[in-house]
Protein backbone atom coordinates (compact mmCIF):
# COMPACT_ATOMS: atom_id res chain seq x y z
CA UNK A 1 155.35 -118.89 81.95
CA UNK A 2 152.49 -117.36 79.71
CA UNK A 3 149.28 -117.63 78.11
CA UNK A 4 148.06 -118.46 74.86
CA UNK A 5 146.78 -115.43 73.30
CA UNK A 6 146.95 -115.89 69.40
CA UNK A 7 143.38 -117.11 68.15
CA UNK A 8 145.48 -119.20 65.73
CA UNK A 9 146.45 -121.79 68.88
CA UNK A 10 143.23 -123.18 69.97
CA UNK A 11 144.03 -126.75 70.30
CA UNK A 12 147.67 -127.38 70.57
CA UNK A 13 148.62 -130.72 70.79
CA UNK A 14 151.99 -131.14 70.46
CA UNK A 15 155.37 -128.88 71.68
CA UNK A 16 159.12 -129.43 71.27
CA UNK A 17 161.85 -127.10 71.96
CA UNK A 18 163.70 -125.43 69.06
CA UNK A 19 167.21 -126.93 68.41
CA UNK A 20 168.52 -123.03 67.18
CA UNK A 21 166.82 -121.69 70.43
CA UNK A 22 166.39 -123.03 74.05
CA UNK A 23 163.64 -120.17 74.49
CA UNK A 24 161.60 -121.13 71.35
CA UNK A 25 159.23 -123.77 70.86
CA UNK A 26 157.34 -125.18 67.69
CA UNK A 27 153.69 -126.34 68.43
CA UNK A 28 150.88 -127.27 66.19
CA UNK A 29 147.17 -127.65 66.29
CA UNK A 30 144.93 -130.85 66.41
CA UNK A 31 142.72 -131.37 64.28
CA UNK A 32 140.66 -128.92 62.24
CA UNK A 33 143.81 -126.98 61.07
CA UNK A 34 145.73 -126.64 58.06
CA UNK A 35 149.01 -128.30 57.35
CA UNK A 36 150.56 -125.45 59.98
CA UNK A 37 153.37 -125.48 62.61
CA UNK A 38 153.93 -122.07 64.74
CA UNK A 39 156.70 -120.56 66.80
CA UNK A 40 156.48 -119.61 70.84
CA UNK A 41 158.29 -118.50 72.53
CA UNK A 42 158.41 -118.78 76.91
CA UNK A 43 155.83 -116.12 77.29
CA UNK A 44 153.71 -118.24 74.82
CA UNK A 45 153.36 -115.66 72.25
CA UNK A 46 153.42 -116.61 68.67
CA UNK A 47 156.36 -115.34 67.06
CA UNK A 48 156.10 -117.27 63.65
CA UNK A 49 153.63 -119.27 60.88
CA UNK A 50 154.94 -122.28 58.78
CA UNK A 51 152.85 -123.89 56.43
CA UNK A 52 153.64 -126.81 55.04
CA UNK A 53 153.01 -126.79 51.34
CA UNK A 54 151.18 -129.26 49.37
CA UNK A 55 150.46 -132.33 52.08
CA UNK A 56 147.03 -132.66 53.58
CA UNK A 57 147.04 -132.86 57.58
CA UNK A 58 143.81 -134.81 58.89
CA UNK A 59 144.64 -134.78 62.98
CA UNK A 60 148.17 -133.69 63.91
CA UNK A 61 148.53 -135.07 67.94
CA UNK A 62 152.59 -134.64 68.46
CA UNK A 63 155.80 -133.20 67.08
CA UNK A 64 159.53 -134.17 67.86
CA UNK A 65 162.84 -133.01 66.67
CA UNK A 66 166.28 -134.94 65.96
CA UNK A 67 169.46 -134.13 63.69
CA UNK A 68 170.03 -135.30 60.67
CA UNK A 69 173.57 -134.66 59.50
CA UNK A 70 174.16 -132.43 61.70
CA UNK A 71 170.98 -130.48 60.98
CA UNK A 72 168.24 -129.84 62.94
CA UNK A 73 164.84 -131.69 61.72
CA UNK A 74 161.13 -131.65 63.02
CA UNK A 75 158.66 -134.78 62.81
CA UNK A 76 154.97 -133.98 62.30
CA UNK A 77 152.79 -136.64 63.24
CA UNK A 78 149.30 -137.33 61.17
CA UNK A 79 147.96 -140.09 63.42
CA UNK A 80 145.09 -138.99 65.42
CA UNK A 81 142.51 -141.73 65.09
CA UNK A 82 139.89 -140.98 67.57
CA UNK A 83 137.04 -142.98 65.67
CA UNK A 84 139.86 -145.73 64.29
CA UNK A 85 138.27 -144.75 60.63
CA UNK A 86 141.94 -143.93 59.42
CA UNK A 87 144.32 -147.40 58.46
CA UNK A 88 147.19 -145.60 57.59
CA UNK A 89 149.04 -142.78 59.33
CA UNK A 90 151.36 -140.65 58.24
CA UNK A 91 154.50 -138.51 59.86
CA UNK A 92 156.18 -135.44 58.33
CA UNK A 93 160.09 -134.82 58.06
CA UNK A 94 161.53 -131.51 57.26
CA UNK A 95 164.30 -129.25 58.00
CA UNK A 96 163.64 -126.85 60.64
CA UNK A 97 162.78 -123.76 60.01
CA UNK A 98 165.27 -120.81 60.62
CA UNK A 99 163.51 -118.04 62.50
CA UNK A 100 163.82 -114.39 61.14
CA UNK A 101 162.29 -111.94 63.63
CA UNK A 102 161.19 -109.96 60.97
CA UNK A 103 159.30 -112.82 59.08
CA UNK A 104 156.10 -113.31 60.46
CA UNK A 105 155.27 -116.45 58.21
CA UNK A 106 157.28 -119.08 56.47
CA UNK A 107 156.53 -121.71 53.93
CA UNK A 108 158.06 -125.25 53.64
CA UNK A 109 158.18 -126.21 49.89
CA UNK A 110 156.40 -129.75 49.33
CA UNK A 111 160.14 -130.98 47.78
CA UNK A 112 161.54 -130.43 51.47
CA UNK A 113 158.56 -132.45 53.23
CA UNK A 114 159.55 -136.53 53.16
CA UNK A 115 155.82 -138.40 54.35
CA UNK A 116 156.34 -141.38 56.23
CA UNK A 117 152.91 -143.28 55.70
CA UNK A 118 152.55 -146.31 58.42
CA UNK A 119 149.92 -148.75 59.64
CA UNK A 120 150.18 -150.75 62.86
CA UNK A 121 150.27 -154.87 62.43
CA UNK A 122 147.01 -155.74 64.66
CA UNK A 123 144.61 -153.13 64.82
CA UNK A 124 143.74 -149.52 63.79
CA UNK A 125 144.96 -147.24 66.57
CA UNK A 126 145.16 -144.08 68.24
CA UNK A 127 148.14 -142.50 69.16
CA UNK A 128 149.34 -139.24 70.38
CA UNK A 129 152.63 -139.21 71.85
CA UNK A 130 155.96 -139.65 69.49
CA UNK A 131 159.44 -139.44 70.22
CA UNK A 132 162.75 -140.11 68.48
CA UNK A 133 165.69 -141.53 70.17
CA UNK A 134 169.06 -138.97 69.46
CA UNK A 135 171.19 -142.12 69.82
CA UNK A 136 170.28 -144.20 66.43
CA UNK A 137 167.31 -142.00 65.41
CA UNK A 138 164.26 -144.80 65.87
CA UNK A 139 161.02 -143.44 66.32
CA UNK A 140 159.16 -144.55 69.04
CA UNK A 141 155.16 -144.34 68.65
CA UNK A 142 152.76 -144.62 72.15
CA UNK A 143 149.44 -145.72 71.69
CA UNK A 144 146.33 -143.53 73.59
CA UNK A 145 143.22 -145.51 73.50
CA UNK A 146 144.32 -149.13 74.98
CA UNK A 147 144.03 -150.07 78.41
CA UNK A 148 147.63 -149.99 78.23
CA UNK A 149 149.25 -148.00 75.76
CA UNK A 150 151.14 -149.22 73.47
CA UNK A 151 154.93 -148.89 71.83
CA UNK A 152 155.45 -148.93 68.40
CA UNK A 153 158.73 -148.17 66.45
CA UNK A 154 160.26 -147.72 62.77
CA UNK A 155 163.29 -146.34 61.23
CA UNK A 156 164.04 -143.74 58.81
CA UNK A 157 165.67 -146.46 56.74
CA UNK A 158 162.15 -148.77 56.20
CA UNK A 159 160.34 -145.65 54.65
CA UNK A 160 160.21 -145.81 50.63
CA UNK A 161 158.29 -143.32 48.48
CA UNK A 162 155.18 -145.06 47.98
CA UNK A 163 155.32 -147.81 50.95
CA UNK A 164 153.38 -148.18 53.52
CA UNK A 165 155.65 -149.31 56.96
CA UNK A 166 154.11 -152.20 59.27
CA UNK A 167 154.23 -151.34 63.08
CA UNK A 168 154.30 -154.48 64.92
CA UNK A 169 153.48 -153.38 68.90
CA UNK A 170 156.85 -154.11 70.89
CA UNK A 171 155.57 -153.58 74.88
CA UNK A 172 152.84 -152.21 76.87
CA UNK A 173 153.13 -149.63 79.52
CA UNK A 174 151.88 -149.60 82.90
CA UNK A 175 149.75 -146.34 81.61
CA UNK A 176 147.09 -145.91 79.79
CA UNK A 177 145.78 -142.68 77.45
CA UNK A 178 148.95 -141.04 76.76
CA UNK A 179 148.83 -137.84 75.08
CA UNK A 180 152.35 -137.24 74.83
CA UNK A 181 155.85 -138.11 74.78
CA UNK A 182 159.39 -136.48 74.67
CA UNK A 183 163.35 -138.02 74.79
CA UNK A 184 166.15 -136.23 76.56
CA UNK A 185 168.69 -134.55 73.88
CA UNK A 186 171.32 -136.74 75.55
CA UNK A 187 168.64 -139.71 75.44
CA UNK A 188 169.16 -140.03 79.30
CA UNK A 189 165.56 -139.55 80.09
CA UNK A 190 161.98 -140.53 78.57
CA UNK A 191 158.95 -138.76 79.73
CA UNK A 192 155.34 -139.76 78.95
CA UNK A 193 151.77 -137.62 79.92
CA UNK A 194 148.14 -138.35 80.09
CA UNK A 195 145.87 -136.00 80.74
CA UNK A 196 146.41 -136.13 84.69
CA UNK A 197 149.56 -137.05 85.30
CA UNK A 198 153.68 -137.10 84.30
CA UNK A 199 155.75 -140.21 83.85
CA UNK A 200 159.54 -140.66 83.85
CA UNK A 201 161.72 -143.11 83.19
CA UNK A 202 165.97 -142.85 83.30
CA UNK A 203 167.63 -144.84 80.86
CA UNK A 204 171.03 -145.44 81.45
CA UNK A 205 174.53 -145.33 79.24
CA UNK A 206 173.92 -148.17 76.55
CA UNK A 207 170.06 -149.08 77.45
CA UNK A 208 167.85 -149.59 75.05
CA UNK A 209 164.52 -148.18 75.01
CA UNK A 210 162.44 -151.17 75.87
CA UNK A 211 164.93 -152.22 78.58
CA UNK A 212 164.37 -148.44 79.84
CA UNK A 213 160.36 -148.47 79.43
CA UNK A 214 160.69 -152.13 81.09
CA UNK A 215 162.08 -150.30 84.57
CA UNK A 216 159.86 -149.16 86.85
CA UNK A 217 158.55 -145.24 86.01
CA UNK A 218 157.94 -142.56 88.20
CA UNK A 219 155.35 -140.37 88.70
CA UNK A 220 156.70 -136.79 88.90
CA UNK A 221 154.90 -133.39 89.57
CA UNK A 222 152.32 -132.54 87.40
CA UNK A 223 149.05 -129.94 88.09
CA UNK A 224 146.66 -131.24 84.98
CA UNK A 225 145.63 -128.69 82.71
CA UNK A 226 141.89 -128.38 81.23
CA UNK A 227 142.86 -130.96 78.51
CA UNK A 228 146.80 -130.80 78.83
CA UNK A 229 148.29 -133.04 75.65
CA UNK A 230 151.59 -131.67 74.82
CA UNK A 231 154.80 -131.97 77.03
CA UNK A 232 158.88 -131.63 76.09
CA UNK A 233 162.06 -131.36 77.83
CA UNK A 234 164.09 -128.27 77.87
CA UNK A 235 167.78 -128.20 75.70
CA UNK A 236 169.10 -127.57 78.71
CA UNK A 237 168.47 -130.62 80.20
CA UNK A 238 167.02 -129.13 83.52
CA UNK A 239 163.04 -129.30 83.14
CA UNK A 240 159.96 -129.99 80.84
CA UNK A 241 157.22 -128.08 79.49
CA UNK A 242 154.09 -128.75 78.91
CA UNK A 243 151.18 -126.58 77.49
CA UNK A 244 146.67 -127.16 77.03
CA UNK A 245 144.44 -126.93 74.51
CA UNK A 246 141.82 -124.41 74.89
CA UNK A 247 138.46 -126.51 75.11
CA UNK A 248 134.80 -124.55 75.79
CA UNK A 249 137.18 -121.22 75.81
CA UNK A 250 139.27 -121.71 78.69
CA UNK A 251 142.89 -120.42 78.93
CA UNK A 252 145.60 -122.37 77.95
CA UNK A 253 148.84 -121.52 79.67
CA UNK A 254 153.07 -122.60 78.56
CA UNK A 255 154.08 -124.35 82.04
CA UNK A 256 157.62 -124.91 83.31
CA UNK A 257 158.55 -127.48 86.15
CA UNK A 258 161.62 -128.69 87.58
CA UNK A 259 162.39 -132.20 87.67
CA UNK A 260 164.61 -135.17 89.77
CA UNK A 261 164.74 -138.81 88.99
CA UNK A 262 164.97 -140.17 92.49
CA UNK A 263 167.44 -143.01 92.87
């Protein structure tokens, strides 16, 4: 669709499409940036900065979106843990953004950012794909570095200024270093990367998310990228993105594909 041209996207880790725009997508950096989202749109040209004030960011690895309300939220998530030095994690809430086209940054007031701070029951993990179901709102966590990765969830309820949530893991999939992770708007589909290859799973009217990880996946198109993390699924329901970090200077390109879940 385009490349990455803005030397402020060197590493991007994580994409979701914009709930006020089917063409726009928020991304972020891994690790090494400040507490910073930024705007794309299909040609994969930066149209907008946020910052988010006042919270320290140590290795952002995904981003997903849900409603709140009726209004449209994005959920940062601090839990890159290459070196398993970190025993809690944390995850951002906030309002999303409205885009001006004439506003070429934005800043998120601390009072508007809710931090969910987590550790998972067993071990200290790494984990890089996150999504959140639209039906109840659940977030689902995948682990990266296990043989198989691993599912994790919490709810928005749990979290409590001050309190630390306990992830006990739930399943294992028949994959291992995921990198990321999106949910269907209509919750009908679950999709899952590494760094070579696309997983789908349909989940079906009334399924619950481990029943629908439980089914058998399949693999779907995919050409890998030179370190490909990020994928999401269009608002339109019709196909999935998925965009590269730029490691040892190569280009890093905003792809489109198609996709069928073959009965």
């Amino acid at each position: 669709m385009g490349k990455l041209k803005s030397p402020k996207l060197t590493e991007v880790s994580g994409i979701v499409s914009s709930y006020t725009d089917s063409n726009l997508f928020w991304v972020h950096n891994d690790s090494g940036d400040e507490a910073n989202i930024y705007l794309i749109d299909t040609l994969a040209d930066l149209k907008v900065t946020v910052h988010l004030e006042g919270i320290n960011v140590v290795d952002a690895e995904d981003i997903a979106s849900l409603m709140i309300d009726g209004v449209p939220y994005l959920l940062l998530a601090d839990m890159g843990n290459n070196l398993r030095k970190r025993d809690t994690l944390s995850l951002f809430l906030f309002k999303e953004p409205v885009f001006d086209k004439d506003r070429r940054s934005h800043v998120v007031a601390r009072e508007d950012i809710m931090e969910i701070r987590f550790r998972y029951k067993d071990k200290r993990r790494d984990a890089e794909a996150l999504f959140v179901d639209p039906i109840d709102n659940m977030i689902y966590i995948i682990s990266k570095r296990d043989f198989r990765s691993t599912l994790f969830r919490m709810s928005f309820s749990e979290a409590k200024a001050g309190s630390v949530l306990v992830l006990p893991p739930l399943m294992q999939l028949p994959l291992t270093f995921a990198t990321g992770a999106d949910i269907r708007q209509d919750g009908g589909y679950i999709i899952v990367k590494n760094l070579v290859a696309v997983f789908l799973w349909k989940r079906e009217p009334n399924q619950d998310i481990i029943s629908a990880l439980s089914q058998p996946y399949q693999q779907i198109l995919y050409k890998p990228e030179p370190q490909g993390e990020a994928i999401c699924f269009d608002r339109n329901k019709n196909f999935f993105y998925t965009i590269s970090e730029r490691p040892f200077g190569l280009e890093s390109y905003l792809y489109k594909y198609k996709y069928k879940y073959e009965n």
